[in-house]
PDB file of N, CA and C in Angstrom:
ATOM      1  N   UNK A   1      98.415  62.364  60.349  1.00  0.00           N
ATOM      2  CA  UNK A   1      97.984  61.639  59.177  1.00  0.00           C
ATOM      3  C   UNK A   1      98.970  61.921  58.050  1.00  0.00           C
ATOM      4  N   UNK A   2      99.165  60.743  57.502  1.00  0.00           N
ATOM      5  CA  UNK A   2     100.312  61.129  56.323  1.00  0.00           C
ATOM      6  C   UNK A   2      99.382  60.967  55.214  1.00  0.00           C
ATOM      7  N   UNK A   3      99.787  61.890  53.795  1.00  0.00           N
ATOM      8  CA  UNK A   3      99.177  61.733  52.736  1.00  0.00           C
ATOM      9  C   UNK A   3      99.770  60.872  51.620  1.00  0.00           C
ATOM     10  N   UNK A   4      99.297  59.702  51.214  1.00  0.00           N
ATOM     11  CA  UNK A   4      99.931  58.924  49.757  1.00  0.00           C
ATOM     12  C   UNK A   4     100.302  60.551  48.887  1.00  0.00           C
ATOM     13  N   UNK A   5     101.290  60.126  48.397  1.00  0.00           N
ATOM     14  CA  UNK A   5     101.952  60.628  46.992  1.00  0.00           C
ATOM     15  C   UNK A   5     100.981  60.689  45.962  1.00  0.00           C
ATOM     16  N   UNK A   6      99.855  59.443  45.800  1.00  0.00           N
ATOM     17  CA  UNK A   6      99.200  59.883  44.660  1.00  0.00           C
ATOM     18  C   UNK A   6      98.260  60.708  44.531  1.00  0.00           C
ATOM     19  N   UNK A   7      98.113  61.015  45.822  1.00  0.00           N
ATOM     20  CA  UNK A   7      96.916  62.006  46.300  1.00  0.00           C
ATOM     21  C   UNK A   7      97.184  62.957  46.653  1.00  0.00           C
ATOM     22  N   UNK A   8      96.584  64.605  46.086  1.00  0.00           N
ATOM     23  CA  UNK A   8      97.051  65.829  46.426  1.00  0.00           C
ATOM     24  C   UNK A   8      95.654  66.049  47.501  1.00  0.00           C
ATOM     25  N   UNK A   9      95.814  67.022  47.983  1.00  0.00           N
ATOM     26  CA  UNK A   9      95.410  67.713  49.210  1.00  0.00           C
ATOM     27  C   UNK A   9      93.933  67.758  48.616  1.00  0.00           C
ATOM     28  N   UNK A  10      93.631  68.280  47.455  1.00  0.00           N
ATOM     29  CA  UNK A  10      92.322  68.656  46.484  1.00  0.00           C
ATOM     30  C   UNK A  10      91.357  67.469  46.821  1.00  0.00           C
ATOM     31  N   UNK A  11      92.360  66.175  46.238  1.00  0.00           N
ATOM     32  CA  UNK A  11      91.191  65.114  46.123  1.00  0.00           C
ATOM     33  C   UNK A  11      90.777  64.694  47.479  1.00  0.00           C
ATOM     34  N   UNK A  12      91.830  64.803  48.584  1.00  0.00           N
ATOM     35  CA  UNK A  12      91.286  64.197  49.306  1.00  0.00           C
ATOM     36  C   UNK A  12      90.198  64.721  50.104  1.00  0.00           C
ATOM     37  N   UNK A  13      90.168  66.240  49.909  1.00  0.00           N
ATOM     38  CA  UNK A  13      89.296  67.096  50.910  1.00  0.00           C
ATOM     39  C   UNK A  13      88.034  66.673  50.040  1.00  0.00           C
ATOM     40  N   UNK A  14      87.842  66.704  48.365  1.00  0.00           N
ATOM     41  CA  UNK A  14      86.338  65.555  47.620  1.00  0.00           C
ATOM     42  C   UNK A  14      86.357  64.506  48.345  1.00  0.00           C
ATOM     43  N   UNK A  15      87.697  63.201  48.508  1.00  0.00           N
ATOM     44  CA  UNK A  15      86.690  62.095  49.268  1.00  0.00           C
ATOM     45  C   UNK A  15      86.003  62.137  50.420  1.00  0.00           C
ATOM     46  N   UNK A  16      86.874  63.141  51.821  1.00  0.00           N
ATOM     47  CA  UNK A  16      86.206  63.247  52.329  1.00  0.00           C
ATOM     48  C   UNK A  16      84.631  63.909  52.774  1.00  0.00           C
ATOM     49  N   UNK A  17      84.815  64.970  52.411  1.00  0.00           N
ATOM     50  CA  UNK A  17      83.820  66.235  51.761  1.00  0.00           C
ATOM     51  C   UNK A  17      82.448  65.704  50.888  1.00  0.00           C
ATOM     52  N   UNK A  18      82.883  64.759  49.912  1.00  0.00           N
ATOM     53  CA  UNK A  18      81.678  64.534  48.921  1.00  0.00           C
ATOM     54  C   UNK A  18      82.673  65.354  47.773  1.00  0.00           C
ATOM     55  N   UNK A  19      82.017  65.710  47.003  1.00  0.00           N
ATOM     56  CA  UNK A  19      82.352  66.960  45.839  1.00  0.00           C
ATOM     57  C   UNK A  19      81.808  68.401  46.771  1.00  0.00           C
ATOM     58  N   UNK A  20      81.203  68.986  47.744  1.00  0.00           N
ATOM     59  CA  UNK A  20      81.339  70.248  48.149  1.00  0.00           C
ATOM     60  C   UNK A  20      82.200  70.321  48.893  1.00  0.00           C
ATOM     61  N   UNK A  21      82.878  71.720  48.764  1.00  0.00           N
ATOM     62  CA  UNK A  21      84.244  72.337  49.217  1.00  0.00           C
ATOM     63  C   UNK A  21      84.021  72.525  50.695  1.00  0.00           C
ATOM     64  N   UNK A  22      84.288  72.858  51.219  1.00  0.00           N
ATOM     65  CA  UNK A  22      84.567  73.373  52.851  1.00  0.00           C
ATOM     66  C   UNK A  22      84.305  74.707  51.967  1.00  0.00           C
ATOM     67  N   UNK A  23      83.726  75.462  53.276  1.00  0.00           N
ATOM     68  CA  UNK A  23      83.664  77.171  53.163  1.00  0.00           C
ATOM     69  C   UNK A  23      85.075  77.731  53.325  1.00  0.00           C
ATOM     70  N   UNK A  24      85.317  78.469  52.672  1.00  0.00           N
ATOM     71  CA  UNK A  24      86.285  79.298  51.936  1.00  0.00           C
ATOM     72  C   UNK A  24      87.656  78.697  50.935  1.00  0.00           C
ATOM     73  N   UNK A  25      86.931  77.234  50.379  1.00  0.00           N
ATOM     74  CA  UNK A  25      88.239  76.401  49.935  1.00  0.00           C
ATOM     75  C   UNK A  25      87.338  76.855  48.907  1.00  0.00           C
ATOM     76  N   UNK A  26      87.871  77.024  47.636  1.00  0.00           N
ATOM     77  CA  UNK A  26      87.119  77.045  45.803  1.00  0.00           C
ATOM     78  C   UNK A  26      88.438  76.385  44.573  1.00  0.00           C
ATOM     79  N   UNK A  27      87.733  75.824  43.992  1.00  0.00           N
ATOM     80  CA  UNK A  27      88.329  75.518  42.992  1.00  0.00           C
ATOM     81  C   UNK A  27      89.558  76.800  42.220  1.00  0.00           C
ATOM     82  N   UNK A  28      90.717  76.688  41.856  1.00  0.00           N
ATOM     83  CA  UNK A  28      91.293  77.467  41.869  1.00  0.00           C
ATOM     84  C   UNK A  28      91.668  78.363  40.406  1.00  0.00           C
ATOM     85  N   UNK A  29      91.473  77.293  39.645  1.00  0.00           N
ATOM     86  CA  UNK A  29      90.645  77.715  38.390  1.00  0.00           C
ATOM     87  C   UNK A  29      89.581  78.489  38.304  1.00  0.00           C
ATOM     88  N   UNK A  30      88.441  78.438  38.783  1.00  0.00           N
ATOM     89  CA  UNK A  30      87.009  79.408  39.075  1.00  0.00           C
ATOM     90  C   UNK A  30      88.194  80.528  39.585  1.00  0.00           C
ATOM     91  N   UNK A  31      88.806  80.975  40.621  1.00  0.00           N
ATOM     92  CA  UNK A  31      89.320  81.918  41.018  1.00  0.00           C
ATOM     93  C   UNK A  31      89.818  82.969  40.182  1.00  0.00           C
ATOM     94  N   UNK A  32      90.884  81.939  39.773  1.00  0.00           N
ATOM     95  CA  UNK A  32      91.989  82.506  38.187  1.00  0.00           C
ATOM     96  C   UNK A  32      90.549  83.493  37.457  1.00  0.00           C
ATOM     97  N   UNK A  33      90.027  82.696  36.456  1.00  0.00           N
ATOM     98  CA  UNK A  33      88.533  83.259  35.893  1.00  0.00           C
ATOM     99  C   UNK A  33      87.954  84.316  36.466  1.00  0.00           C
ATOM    100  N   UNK A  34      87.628  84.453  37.491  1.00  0.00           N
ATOM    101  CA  UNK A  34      87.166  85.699  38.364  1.00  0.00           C
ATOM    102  C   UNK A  34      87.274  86.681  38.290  1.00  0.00           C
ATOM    103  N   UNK A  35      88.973  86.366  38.895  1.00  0.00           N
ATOM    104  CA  UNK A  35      89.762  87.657  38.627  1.00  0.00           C
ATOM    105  C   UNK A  35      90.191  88.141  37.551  1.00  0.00           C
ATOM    106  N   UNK A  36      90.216  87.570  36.309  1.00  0.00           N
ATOM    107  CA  UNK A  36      90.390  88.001  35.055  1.00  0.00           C
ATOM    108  C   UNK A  36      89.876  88.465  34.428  1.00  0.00           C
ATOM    109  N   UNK A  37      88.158  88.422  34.773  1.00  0.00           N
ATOM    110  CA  UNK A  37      87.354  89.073  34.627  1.00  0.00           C
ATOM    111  C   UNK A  37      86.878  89.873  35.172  1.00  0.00           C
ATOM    112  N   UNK A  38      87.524  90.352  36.535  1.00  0.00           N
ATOM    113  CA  UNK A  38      87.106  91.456  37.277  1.00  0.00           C
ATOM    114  C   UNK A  38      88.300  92.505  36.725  1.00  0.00           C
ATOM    115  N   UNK A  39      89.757  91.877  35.965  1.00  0.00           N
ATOM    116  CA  UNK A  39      90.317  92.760  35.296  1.00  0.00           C
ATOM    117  C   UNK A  39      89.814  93.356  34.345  1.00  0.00           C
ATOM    118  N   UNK A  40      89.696  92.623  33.339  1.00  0.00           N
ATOM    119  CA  UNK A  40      88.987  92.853  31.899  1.00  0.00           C
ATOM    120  C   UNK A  40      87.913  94.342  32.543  1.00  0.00           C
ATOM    121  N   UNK A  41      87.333  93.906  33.317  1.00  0.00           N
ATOM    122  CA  UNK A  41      86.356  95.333  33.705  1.00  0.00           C
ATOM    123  C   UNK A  41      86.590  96.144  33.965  1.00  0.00           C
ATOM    124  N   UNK A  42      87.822  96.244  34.957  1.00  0.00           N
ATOM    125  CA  UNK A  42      88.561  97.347  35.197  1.00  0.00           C
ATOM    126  C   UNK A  42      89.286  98.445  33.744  1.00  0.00           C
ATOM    127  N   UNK A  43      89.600  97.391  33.403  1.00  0.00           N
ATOM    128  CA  UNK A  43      90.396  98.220  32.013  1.00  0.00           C
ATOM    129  C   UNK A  43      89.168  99.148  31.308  1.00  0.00           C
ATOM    130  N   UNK A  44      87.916  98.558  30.947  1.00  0.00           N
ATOM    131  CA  UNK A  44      87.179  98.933  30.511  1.00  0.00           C
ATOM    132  C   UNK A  44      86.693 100.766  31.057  1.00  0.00           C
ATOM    133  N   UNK A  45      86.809 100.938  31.998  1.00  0.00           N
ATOM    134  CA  UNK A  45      86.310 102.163  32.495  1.00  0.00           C
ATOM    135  C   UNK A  45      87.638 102.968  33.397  1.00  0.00           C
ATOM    136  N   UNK A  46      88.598 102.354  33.291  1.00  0.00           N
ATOM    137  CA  UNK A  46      89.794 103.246  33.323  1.00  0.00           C
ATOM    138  C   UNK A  46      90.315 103.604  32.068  1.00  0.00           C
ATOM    139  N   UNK A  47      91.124 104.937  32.537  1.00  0.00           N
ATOM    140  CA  UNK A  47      91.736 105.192  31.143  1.00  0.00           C
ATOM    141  C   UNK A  47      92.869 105.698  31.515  1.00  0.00           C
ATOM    142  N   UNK A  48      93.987 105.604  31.576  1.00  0.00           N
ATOM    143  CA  UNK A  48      95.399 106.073  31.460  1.00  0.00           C
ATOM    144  C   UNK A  48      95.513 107.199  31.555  1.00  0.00           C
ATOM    145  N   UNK A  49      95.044 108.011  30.919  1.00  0.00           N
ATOM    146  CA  UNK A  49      95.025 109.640  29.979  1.00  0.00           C
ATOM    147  C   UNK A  49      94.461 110.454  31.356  1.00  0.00           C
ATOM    148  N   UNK A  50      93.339 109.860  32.740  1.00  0.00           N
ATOM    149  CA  UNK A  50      93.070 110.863  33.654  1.00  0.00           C
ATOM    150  C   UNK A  50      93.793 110.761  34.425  1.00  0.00           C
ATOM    151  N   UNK A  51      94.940 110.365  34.554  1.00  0.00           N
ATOM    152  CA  UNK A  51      96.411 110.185  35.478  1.00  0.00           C
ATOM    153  C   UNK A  51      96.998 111.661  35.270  1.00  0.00           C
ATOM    154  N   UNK A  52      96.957 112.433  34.370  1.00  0.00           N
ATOM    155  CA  UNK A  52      97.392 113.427  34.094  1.00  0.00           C
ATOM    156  C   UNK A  52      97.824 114.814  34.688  1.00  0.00           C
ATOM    157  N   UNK A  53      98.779 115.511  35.400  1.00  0.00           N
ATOM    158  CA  UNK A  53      98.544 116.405  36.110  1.00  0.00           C
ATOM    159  C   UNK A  53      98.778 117.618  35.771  1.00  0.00           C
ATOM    160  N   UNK A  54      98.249 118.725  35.452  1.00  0.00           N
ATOM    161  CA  UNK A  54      98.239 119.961  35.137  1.00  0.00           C
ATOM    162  C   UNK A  54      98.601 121.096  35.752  1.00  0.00           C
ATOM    163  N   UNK A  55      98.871 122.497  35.466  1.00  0.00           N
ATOM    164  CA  UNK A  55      99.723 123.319  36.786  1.00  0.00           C
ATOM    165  C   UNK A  55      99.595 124.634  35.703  1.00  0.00           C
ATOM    166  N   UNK A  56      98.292 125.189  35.307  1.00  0.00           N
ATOM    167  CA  UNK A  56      98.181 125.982  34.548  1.00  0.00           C
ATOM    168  C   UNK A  56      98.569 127.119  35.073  1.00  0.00           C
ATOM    169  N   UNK A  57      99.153 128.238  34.684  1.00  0.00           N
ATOM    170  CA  UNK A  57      99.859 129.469  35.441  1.00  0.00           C
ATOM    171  C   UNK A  57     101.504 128.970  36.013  1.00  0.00           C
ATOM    172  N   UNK A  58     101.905 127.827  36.117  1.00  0.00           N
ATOM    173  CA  UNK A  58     102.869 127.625  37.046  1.00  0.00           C
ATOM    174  C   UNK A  58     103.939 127.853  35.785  1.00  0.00           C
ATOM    175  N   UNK A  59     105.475 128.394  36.682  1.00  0.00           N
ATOM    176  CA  UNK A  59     106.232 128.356  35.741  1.00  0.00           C
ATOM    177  C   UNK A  59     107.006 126.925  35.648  1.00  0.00           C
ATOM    178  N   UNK A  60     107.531 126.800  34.493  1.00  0.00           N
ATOM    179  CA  UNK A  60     108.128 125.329  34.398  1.00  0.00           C
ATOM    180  C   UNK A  60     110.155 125.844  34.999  1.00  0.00           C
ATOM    181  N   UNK A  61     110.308 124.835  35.694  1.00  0.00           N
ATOM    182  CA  UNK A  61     111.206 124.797  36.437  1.00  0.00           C
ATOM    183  C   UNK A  61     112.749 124.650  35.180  1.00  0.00           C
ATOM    184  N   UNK A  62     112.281 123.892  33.982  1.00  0.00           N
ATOM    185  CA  UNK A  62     113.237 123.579  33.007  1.00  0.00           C
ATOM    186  C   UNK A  62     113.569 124.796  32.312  1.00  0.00           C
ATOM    187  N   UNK A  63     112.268 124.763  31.178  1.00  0.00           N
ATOM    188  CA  UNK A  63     112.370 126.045  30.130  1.00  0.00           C
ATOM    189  C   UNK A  63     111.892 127.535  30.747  1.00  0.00           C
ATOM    190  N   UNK A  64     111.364 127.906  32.148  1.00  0.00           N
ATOM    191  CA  UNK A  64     111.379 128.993  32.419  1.00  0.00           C
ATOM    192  C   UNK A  64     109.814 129.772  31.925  1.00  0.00           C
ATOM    193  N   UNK A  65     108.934 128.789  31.019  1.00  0.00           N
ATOM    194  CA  UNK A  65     108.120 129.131  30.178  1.00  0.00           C
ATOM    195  C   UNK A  65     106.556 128.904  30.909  1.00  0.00           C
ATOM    196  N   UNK A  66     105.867 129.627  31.464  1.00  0.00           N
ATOM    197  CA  UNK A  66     104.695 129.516  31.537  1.00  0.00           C
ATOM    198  C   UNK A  66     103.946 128.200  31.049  1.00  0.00           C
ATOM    199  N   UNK A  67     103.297 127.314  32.182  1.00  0.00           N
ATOM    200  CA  UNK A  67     102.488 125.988  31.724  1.00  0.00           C
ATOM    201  C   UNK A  67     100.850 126.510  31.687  1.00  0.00           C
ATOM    202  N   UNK A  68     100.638 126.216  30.081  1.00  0.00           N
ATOM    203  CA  UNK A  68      99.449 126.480  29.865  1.00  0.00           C
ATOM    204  C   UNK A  68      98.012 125.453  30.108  1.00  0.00           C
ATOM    205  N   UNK A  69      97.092 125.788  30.397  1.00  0.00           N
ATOM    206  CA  UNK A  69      96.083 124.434  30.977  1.00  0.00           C
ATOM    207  C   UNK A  69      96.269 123.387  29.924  1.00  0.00           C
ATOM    208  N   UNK A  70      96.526 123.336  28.955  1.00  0.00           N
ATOM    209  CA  UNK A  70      96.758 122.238  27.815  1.00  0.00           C
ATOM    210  C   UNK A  70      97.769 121.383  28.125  1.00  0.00           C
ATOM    211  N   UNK A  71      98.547 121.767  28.773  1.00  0.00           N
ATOM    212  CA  UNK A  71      99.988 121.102  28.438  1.00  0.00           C
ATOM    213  C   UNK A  71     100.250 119.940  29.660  1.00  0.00           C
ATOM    214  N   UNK A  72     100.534 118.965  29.579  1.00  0.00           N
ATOM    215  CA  UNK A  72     100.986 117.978  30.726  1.00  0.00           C
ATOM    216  C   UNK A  72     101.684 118.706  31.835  1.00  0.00           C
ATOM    217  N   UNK A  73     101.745 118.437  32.985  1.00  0.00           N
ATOM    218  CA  UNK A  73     102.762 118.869  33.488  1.00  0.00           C
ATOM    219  C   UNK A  73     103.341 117.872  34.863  1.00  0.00           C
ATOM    220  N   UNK A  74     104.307 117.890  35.695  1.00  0.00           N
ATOM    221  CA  UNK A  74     104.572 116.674  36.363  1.00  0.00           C
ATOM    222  C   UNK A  74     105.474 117.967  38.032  1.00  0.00           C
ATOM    223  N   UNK A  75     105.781 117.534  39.001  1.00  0.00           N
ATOM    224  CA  UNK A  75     106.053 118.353  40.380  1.00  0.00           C
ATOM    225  C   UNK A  75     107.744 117.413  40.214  1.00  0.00           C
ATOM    226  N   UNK A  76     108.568 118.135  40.119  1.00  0.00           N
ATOM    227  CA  UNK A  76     109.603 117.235  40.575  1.00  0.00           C
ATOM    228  C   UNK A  76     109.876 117.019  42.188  1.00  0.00           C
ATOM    229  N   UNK A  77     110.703 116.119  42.374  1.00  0.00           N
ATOM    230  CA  UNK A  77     110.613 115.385  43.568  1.00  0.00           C
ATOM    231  C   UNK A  77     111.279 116.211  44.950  1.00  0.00           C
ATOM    232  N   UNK A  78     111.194 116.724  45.782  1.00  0.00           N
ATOM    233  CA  UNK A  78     111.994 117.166  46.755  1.00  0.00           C
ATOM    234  C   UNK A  78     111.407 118.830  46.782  1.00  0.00           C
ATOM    235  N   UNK A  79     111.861 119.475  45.907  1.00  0.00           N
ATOM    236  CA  UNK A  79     110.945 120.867  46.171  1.00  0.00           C
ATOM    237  C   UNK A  79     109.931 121.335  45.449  1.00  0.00           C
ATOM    238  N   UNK A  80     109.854 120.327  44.982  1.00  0.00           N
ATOM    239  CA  UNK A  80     107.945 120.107  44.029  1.00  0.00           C
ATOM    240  C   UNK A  80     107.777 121.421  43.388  1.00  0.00           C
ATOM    241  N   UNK A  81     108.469 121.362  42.760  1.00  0.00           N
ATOM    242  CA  UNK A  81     108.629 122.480  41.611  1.00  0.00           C
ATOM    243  C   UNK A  81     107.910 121.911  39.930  1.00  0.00           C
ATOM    244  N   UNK A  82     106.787 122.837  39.181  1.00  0.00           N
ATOM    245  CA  UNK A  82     106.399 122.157  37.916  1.00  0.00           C
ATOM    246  C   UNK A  82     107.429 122.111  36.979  1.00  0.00           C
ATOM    247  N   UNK A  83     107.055 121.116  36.142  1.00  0.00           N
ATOM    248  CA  UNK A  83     107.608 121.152  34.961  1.00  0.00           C
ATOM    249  C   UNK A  83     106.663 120.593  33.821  1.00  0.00           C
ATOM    250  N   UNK A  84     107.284 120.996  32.655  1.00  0.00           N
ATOM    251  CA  UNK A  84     106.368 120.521  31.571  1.00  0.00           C
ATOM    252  C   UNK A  84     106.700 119.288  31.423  1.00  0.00           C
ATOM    253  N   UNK A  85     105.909 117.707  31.115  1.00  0.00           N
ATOM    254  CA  UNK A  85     105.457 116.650  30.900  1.00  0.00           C
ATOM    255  C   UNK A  85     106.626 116.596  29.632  1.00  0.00           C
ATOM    256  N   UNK A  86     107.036 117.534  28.385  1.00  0.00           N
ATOM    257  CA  UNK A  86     107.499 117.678  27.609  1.00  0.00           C
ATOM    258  C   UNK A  86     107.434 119.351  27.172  1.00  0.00           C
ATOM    259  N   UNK A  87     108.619 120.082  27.448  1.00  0.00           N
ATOM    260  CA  UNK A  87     108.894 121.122  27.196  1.00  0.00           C
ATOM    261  C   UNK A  87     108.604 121.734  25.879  1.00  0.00           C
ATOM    262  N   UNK A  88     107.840 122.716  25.621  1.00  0.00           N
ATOM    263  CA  UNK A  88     108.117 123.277  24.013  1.00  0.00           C
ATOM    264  C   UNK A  88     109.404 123.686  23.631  1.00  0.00           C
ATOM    265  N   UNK A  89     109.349 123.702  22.330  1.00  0.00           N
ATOM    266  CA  UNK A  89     110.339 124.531  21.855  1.00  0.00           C
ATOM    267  C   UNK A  89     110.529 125.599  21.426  1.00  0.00           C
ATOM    268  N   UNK A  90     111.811 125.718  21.759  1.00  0.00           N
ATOM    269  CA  UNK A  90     112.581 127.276  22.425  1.00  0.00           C
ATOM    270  C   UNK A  90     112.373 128.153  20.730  1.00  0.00           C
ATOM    271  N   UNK A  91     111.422 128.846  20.379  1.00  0.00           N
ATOM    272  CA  UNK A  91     111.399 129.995  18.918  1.00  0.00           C
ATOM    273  C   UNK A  91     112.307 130.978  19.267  1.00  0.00           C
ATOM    274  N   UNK A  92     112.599 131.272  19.987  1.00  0.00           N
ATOM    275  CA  UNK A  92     113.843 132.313  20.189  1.00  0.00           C
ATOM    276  C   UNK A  92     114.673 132.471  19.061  1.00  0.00           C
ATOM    277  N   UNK A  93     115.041 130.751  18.708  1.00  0.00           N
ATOM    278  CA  UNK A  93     116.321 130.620  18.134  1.00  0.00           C
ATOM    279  C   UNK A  93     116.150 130.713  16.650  1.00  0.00           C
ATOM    280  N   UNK A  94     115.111 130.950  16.424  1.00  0.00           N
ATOM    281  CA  UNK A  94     114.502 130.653  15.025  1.00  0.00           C
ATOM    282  C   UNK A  94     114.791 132.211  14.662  1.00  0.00           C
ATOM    283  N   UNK A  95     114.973 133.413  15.349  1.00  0.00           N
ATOM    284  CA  UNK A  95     114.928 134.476  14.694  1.00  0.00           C
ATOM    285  C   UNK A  95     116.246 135.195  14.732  1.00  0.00           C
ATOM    286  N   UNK A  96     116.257 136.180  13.377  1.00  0.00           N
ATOM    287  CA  UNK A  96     117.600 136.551  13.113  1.00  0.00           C
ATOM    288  C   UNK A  96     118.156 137.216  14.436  1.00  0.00           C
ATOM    289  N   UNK A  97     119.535 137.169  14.281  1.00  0.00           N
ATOM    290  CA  UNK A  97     120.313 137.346  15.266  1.00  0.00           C
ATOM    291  C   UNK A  97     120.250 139.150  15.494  1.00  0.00           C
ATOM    292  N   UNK A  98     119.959 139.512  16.811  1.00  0.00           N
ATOM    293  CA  UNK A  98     120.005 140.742  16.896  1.00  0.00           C
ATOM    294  C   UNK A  98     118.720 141.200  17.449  1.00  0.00           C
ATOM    295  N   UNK A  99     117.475 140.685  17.161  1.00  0.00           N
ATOM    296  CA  UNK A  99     116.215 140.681  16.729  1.00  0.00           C
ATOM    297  C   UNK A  99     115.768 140.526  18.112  1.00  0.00           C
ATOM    298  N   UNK A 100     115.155 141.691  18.836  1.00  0.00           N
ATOM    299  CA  UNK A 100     114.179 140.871  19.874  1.00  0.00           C
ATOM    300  C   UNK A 100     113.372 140.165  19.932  1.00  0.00           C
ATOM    301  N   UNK A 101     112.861 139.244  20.617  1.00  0.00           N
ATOM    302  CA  UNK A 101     111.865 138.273  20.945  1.00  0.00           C
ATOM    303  C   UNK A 101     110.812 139.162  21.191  1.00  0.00           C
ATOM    304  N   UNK A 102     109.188 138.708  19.976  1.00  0.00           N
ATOM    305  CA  UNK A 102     108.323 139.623  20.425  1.00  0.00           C
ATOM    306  C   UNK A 102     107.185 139.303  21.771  1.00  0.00           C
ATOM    307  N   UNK A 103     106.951 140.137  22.440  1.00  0.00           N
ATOM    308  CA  UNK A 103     105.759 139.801  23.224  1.00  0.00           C
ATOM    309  C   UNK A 103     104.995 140.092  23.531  1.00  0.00           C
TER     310      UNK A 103
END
């Protein structure tokens, strides 16, 4: 069967059909809608922020510095070693020269 040009696949499955779809054909618009609203929901009760991974006690592989339960932390790739999410900064340098670091 060949299809006229002026007729897409949609209408003709209505003339033949009536206006109800065949089972599992839907309007594709209703679909779009659906799913946009099954997004919208999703967003709603996810949150970004519990992606987060932590490694309290572990030492950080960068600065050498103990990761405290507060602090982000991330496994680098291959010997899954922690690191801080964002390293603190180094106070060492802040004190006069000569001066041990207290602890």
């Amino acid at each position: 069967m060949t299809v006229p040009p002026e007729y897409s696949e949609e209408e003709l499955l209505r003339e033949q059909y009536g206006d109800v779809r065949p089972a599992g054909r839907e309007d594709e618009g209703e679909r779009e809608i659906r799913e946009h609203a099954r997004e919208d929901r999703e967003v709603e009760y996810l949150d970004p922020e519990d992606n987060e991974a932590h490694a309290p006690g572990q030492v950080c592989a960068r600065c050498k510095s103990v990761i405290t339960a507060s602090q982000d932390a991330r496994r680098l790739p291959g010997g899954g070693q922690w690191v801080h999410e964002v390293c603190p900064p180094d106070l060492r340098r802040l004190l006069p020269e000569g001066e041990p670091a207290p602890r």
